[in-house]
N, C-alpha and C. Protein backbone atom coordinates (compact mmCIF):
# COMPACT_ATOMS: atom_id res chain seq x y z
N UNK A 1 74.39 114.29 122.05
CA UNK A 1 75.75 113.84 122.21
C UNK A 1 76.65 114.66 121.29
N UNK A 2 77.74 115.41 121.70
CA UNK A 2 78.83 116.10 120.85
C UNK A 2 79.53 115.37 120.16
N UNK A 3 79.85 115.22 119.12
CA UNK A 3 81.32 114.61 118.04
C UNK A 3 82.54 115.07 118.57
N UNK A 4 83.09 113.90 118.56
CA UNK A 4 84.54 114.25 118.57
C UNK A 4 85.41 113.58 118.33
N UNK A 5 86.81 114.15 117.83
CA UNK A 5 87.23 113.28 116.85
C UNK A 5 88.09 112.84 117.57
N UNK A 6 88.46 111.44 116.38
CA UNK A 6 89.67 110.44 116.82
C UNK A 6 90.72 110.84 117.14
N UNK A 7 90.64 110.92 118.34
CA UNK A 7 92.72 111.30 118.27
C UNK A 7 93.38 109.79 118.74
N UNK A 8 94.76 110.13 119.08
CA UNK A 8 95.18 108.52 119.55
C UNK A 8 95.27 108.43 120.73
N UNK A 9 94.44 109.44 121.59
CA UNK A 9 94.74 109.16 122.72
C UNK A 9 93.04 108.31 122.95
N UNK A 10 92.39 108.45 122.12
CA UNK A 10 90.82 107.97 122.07
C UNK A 10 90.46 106.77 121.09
N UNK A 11 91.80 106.45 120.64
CA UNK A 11 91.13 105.49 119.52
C UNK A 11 91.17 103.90 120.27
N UNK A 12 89.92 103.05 119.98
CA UNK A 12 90.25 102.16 120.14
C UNK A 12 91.22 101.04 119.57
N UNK A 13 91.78 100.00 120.58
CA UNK A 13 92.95 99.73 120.19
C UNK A 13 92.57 97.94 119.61
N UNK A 14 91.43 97.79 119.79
CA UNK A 14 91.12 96.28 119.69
C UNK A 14 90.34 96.15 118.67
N UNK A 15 90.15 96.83 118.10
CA UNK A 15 89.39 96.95 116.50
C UNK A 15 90.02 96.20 115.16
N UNK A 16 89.60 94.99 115.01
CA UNK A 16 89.61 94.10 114.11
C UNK A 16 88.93 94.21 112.94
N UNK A 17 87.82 94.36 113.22
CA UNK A 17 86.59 94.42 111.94
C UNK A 17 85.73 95.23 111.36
N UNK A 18 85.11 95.31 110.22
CA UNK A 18 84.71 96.95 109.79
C UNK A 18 83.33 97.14 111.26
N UNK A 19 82.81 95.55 111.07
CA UNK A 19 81.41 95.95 112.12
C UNK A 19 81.73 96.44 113.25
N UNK A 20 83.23 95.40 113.84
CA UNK A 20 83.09 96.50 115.05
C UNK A 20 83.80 97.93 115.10
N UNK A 21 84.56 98.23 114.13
CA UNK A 21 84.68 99.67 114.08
C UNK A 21 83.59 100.59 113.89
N UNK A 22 82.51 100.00 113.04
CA UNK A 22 81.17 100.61 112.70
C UNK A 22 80.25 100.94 113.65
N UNK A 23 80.40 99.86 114.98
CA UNK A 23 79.61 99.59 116.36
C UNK A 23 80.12 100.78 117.00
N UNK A 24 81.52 100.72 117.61
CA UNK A 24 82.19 101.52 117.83
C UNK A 24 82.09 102.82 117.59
N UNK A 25 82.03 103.53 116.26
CA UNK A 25 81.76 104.76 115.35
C UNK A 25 80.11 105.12 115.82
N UNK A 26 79.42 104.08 116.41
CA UNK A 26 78.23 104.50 116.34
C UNK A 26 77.71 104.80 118.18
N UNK A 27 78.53 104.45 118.98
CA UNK A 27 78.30 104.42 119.94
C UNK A 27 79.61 105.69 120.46
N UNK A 28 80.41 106.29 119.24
CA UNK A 28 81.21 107.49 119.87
C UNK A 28 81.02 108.19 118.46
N UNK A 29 79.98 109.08 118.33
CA UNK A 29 80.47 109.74 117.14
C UNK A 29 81.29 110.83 116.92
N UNK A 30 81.90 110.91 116.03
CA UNK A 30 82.93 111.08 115.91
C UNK A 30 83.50 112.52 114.95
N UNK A 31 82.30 112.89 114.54
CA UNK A 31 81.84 114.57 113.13
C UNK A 31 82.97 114.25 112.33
N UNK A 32 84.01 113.07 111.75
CA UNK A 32 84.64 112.74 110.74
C UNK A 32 84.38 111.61 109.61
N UNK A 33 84.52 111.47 108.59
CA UNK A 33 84.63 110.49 107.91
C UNK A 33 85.85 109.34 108.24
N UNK A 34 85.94 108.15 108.30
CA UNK A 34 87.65 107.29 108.38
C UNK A 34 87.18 106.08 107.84
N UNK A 35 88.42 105.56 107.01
CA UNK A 35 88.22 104.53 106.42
C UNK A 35 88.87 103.30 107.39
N UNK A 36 88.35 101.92 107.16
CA UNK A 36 89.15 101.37 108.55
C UNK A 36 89.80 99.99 107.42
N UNK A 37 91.25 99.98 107.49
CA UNK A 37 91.91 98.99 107.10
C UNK A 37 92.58 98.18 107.98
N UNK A 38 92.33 96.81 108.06
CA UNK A 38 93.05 95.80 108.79
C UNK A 38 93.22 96.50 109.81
N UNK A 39 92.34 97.13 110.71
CA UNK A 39 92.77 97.28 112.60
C UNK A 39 92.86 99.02 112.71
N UNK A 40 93.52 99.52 111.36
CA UNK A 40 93.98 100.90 111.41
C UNK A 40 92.69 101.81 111.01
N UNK A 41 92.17 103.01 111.96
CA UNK A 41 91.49 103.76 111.49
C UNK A 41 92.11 105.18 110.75
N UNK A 42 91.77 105.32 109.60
CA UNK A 42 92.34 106.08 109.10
C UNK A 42 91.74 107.43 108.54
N UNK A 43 91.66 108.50 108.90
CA UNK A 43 91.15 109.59 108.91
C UNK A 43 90.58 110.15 107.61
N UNK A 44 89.60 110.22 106.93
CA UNK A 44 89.31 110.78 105.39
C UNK A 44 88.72 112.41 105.08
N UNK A 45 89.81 112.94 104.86
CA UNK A 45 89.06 114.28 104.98
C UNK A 45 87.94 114.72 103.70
N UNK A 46 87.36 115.71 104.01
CA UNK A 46 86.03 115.90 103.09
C UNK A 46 86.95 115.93 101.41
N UNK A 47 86.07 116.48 100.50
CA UNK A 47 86.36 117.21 99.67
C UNK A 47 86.99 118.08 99.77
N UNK A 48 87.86 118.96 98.77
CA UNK A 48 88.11 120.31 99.12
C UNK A 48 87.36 120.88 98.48
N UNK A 49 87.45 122.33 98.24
CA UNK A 49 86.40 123.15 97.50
C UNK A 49 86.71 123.06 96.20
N UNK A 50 88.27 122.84 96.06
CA UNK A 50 88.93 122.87 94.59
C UNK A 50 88.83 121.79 93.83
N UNK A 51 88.58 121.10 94.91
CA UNK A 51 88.24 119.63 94.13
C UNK A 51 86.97 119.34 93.36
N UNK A 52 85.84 120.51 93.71
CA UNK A 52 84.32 119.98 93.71
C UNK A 52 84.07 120.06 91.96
N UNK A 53 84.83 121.08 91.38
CA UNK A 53 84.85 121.27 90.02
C UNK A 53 85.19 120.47 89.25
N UNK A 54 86.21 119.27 89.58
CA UNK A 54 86.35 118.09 89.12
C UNK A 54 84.91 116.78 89.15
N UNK A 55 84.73 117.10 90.30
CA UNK A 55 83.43 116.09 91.08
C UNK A 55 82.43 116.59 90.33
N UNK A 56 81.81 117.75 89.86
CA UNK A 56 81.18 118.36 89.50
C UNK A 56 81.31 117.70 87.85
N UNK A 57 82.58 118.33 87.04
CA UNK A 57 82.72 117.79 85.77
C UNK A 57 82.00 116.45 85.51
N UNK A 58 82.75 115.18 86.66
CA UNK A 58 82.43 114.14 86.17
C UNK A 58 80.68 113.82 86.17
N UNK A 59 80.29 114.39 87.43
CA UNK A 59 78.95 113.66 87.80
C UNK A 59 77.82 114.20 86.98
N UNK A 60 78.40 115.77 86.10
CA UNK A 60 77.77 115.95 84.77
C UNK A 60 77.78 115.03 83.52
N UNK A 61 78.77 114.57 83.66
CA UNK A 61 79.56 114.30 82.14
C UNK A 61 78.95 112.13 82.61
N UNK A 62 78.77 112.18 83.73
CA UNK A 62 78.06 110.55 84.08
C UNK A 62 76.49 110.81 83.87
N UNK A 63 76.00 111.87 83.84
CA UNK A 63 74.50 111.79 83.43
C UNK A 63 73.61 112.19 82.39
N UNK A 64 74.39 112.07 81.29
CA UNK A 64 74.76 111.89 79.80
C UNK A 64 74.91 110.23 79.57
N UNK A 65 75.13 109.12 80.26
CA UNK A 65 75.38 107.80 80.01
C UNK A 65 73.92 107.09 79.97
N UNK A 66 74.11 106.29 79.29
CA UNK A 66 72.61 105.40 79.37
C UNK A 66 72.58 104.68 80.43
N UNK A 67 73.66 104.91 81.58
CA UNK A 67 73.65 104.11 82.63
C UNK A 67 72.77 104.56 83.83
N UNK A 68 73.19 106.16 83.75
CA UNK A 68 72.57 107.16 84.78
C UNK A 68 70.91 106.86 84.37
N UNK A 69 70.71 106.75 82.87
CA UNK A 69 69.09 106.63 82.57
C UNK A 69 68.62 105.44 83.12
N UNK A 70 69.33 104.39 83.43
CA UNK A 70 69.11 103.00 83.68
C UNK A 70 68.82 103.13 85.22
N UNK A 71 69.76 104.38 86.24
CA UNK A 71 68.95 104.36 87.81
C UNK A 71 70.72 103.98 88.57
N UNK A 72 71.82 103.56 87.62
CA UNK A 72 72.93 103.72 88.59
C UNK A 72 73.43 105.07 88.37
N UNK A 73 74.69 104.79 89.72
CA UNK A 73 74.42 106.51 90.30
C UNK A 73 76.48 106.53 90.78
N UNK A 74 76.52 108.08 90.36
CA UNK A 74 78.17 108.03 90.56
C UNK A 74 77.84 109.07 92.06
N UNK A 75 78.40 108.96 92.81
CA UNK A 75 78.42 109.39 94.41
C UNK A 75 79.38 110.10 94.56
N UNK A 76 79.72 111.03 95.56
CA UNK A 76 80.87 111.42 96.50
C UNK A 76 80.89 110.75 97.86
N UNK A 77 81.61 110.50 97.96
CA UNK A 77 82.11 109.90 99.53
C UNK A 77 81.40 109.04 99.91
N UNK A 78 81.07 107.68 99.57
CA UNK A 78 80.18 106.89 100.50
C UNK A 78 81.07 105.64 100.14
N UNK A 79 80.36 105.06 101.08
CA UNK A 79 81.58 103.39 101.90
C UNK A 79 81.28 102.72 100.69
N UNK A 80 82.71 101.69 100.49
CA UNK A 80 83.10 101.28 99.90
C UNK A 80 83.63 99.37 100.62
N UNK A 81 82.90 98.66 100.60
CA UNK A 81 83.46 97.45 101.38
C UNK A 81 84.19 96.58 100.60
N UNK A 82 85.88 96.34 100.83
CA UNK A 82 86.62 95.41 100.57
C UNK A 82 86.27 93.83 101.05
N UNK A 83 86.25 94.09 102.22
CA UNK A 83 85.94 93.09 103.01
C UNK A 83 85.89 92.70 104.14
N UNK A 84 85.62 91.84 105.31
CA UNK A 84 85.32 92.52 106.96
C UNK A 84 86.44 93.02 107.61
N UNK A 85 87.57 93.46 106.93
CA UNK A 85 88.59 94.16 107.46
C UNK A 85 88.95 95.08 106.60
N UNK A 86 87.92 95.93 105.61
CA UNK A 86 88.49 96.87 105.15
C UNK A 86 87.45 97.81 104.44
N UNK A 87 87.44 98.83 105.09
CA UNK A 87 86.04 100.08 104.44
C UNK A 87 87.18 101.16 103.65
N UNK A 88 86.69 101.44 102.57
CA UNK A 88 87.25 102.84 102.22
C UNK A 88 86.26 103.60 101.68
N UNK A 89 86.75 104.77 101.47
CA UNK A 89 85.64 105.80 101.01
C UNK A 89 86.12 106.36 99.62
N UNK A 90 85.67 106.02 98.30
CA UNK A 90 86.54 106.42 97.63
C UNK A 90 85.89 108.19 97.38
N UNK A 91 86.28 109.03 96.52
CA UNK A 91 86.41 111.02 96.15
C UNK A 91 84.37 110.65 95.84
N UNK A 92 84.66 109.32 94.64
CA UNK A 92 83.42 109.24 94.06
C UNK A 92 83.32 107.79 93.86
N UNK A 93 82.11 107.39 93.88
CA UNK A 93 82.04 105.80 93.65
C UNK A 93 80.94 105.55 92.63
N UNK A 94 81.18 104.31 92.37
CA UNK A 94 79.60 104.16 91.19
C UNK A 94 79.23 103.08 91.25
N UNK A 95 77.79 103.11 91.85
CA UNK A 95 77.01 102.22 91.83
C UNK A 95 75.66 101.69 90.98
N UNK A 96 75.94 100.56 90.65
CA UNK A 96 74.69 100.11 89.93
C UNK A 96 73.42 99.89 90.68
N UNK A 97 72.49 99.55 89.63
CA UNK A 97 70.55 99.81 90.20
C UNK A 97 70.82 98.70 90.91
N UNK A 98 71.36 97.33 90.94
CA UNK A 98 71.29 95.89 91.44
C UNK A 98 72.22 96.12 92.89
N UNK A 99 73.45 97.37 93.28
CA UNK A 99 73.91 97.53 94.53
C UNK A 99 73.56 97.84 94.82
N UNK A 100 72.49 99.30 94.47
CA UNK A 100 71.80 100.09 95.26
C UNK A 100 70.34 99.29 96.36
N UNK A 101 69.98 98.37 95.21
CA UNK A 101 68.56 97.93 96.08
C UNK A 101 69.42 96.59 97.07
N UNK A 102 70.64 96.08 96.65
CA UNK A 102 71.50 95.73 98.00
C UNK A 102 71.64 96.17 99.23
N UNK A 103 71.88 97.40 98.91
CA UNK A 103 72.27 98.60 99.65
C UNK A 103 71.09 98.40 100.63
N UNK A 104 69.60 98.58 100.01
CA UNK A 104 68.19 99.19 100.46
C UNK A 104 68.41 97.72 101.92
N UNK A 105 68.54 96.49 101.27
CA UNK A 105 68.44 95.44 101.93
C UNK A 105 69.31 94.93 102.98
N UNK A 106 70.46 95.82 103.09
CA UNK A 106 71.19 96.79 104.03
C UNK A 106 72.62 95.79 103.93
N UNK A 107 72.49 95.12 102.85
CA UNK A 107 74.01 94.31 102.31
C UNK A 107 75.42 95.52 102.56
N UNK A 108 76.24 94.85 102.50
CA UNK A 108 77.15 95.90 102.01
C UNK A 108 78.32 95.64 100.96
N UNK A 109 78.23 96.60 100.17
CA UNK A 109 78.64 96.56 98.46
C UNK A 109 80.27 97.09 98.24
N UNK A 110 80.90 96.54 97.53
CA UNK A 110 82.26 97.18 96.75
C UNK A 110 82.07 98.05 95.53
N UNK A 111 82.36 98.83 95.67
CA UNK A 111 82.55 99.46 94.05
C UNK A 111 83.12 98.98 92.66
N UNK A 112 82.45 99.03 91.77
CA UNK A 112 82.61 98.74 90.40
C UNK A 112 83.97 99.42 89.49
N UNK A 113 83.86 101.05 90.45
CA UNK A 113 84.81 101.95 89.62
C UNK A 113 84.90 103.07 90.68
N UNK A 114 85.93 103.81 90.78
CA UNK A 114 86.35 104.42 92.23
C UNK A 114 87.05 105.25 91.59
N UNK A 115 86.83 106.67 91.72
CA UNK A 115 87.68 107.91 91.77
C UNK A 115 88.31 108.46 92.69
N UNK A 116 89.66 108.53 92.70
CA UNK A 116 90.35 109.33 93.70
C UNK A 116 90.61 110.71 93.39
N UNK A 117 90.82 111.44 93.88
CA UNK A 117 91.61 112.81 93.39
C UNK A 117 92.58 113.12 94.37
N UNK A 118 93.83 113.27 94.12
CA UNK A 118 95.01 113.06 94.97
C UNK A 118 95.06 114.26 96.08
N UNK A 119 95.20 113.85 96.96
CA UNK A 119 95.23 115.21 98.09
C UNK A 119 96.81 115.38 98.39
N UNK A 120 97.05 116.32 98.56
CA UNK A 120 98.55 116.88 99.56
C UNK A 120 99.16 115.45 100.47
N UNK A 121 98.39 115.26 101.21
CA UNK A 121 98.51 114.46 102.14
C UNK A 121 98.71 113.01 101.74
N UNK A 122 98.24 112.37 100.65
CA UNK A 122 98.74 111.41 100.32
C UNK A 122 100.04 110.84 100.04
N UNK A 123 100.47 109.73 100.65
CA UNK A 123 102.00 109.30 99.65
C UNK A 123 101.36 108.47 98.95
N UNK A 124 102.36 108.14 98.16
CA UNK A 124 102.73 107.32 96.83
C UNK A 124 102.37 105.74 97.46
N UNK A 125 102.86 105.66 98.42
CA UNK A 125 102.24 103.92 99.21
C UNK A 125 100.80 103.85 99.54
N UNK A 126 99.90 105.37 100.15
CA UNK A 126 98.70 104.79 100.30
C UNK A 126 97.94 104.65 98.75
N UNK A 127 98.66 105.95 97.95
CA UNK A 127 97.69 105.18 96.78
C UNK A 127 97.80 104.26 96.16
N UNK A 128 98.97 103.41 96.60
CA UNK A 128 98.87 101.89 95.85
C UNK A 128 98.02 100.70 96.51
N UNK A 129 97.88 101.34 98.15
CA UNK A 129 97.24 100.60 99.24
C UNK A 129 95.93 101.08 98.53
N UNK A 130 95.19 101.98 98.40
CA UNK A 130 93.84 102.31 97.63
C UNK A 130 93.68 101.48 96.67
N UNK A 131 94.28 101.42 95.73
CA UNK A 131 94.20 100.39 94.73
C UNK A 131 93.71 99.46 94.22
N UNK A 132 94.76 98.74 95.70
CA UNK A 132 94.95 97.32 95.54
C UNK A 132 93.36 96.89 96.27
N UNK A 133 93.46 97.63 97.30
CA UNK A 133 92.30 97.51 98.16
C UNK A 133 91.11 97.41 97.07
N UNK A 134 90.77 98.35 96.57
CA UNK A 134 89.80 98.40 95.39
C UNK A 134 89.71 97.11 94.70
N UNK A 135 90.25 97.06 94.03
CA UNK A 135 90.53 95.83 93.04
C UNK A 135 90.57 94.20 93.96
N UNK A 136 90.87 93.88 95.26
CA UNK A 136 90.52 93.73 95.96
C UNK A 136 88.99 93.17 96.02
N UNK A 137 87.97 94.24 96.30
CA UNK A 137 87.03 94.34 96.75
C UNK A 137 85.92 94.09 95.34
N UNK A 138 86.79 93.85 93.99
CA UNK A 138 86.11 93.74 92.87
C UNK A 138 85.91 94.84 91.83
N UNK A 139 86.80 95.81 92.24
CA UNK A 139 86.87 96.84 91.21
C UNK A 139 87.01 96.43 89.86
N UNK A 140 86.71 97.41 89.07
CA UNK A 140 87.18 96.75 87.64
C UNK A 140 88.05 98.16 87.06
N UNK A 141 87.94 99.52 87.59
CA UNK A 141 88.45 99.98 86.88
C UNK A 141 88.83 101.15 88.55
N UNK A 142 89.84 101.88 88.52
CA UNK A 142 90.09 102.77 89.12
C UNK A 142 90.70 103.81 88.76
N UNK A 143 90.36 105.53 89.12
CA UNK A 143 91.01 106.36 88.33
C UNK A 143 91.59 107.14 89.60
N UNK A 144 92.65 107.63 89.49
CA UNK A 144 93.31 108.50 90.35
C UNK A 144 94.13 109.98 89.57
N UNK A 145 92.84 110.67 89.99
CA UNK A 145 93.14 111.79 89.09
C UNK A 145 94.46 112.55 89.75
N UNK A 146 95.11 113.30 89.23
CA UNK A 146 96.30 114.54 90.10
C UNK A 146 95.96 115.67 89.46
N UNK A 147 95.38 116.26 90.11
CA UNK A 147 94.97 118.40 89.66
C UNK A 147 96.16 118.71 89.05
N UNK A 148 97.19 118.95 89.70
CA UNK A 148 98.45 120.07 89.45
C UNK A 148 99.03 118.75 88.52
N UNK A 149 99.11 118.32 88.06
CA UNK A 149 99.62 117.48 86.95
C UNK A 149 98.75 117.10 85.92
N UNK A 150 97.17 117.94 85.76
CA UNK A 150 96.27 117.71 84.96
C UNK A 150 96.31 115.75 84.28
N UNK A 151 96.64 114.64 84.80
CA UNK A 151 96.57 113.98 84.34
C UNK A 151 95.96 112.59 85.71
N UNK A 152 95.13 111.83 84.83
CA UNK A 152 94.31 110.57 85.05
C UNK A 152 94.91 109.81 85.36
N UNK A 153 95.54 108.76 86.52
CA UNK A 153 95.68 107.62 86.21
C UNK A 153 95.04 106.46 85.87
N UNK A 154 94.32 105.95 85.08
CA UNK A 154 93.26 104.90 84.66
C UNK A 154 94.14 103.58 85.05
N UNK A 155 93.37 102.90 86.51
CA UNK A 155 93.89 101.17 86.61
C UNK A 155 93.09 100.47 86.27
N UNK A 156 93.68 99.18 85.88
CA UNK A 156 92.44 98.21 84.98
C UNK A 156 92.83 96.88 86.21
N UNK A 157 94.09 97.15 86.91
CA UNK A 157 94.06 95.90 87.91
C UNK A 157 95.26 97.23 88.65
N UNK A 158 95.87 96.06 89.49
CA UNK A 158 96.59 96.70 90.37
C UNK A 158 97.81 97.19 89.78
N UNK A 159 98.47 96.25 88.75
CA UNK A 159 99.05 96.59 88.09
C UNK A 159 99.16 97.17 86.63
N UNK A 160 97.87 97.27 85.94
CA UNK A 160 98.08 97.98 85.09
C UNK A 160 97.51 99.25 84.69
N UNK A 161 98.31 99.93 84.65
CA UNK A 161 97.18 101.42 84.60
C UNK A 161 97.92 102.35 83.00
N UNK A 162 97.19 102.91 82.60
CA UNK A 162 97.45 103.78 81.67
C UNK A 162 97.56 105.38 82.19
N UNK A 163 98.13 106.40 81.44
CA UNK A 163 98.18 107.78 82.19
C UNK A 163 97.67 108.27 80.98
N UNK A 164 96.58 109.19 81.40
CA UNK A 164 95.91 109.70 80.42
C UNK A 164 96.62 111.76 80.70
N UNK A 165 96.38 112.56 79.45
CA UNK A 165 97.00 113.84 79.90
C UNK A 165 95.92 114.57 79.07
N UNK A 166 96.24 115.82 78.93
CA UNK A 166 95.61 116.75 78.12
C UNK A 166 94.46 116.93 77.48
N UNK A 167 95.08 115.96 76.33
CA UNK A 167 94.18 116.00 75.24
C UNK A 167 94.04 114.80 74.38
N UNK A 168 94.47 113.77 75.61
CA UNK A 168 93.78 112.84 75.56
C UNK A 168 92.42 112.58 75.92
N UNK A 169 91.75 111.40 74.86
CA UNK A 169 90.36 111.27 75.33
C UNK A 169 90.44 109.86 76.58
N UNK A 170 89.62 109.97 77.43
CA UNK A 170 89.29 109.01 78.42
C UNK A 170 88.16 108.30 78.55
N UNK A 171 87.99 107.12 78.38
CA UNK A 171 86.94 106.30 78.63
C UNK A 171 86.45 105.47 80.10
N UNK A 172 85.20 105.56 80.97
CA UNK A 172 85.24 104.28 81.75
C UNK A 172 84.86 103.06 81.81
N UNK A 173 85.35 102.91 80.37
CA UNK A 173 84.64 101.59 79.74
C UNK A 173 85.63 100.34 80.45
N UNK A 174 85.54 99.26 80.62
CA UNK A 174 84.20 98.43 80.76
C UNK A 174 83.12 98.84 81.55
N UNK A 175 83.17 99.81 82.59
CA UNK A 175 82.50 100.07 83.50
C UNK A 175 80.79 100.88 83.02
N UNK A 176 81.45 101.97 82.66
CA UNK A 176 80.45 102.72 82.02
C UNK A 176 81.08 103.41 80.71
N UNK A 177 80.58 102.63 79.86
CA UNK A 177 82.12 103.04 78.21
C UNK A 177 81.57 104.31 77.92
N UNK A 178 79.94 104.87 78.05
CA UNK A 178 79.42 106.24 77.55
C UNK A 178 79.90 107.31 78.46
N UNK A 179 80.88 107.00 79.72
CA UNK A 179 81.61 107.86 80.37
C UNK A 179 82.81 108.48 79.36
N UNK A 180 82.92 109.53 78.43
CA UNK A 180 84.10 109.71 77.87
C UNK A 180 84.29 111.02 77.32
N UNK A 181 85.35 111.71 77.75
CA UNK A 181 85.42 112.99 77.54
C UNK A 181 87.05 113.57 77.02
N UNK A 182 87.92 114.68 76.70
CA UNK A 182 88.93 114.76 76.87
C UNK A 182 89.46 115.13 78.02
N UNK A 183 90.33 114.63 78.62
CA UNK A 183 91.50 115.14 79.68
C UNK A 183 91.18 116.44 80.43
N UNK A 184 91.63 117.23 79.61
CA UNK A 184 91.68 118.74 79.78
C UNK A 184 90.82 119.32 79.90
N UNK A 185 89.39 118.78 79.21
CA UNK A 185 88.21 119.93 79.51
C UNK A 185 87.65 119.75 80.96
N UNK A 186 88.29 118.35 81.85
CA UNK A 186 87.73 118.51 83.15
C UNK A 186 88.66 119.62 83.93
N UNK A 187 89.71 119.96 83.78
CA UNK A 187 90.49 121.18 84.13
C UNK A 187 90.56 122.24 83.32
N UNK A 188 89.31 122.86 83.25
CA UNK A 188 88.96 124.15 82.02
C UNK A 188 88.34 124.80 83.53
């Protein structure tokens, strides 16, 4: 069977729930990633290449933690469940040893802590819709990095976030506190 992607002249229009978007996704595949919020499928493009050096930084700088020794694991791109009306995919996600063997038992899990890295294409409304969604779904901490502005946004809820820059140091504590590095050396 060939992939092909969602356009709107192909999307279904009666899609309520992640399962049946998931049913759906599985009975038309589709060679894209999309996150599905409340009814809307929404298109997630890969990584970029420029991005991977960031992805790269962190998922070094996460296996240095006594957490990574413990068997949880920081990801790129894998589902993220809010709730039966809402999948997202966050840049990177992190999961503990107790979601993962969830996972095995074919549950489906929210993220603890969710990295974005801001694309072109984003506005300023979906990343508050990311967010909220997250936190939502039981986040405890969310970071939304911006490249060309070298700086972190660290959320601790929907509304409160700190902006980390330079040469500042960053922690993902409560999450994983041995996550901690300065600012700037992930854009070296």
């Amino acid at each position: 069977m060939i992939a092909t992607a969602i356009t709107p002249d192909n999307l279904p229009v009666t899609l309520q729930t992640v399962d049946a978007f998931e049913q759906w996704e599985r009975e038309h595949p589709t060679g894209g990633n999309y996150e599905f919020v409340n009814g809307n499928i929404i298109p997630k493009p890969a990584m970029k290449q420029n991005e991977i050096f960031i992805a790269e930084f962190l998922t070094r700088s996460f296996i240095k933690t006594a957490q990574f020794q413990h068997g949880d694991v920081l990801l790129p791109e894998v589902d993220s469940y809010v709730d039966a009306t809402r999948k997202r995919i966050p840049d990177l996600t992190y999961f503990t040893v107790a979601q993962k063997e969830a996972i095995r038992r074919g549950e489906r899990v929210q993220t603890h802590f969710a990295i974005e890295i801001l694309s072109d294409s984003e506005s300023h409304e979906d990343v508050l819709e990311k967010i909220q969604d997250y936190f939502d779904g039981g986040a405890q901490l969310v970071w939304y990095i911006v490249p060309k502005r070298q700086r972190i946004y660290a959320y601790t809820s929907p509304e409160t976030l700190h902006i980390y820059t330079a040469t500042d140091l960053i922690t993902a504590a409560p999450v994983v506190p041995e996550l901690a590095f300065t600012v700037g050396d992930m854009f070296l």
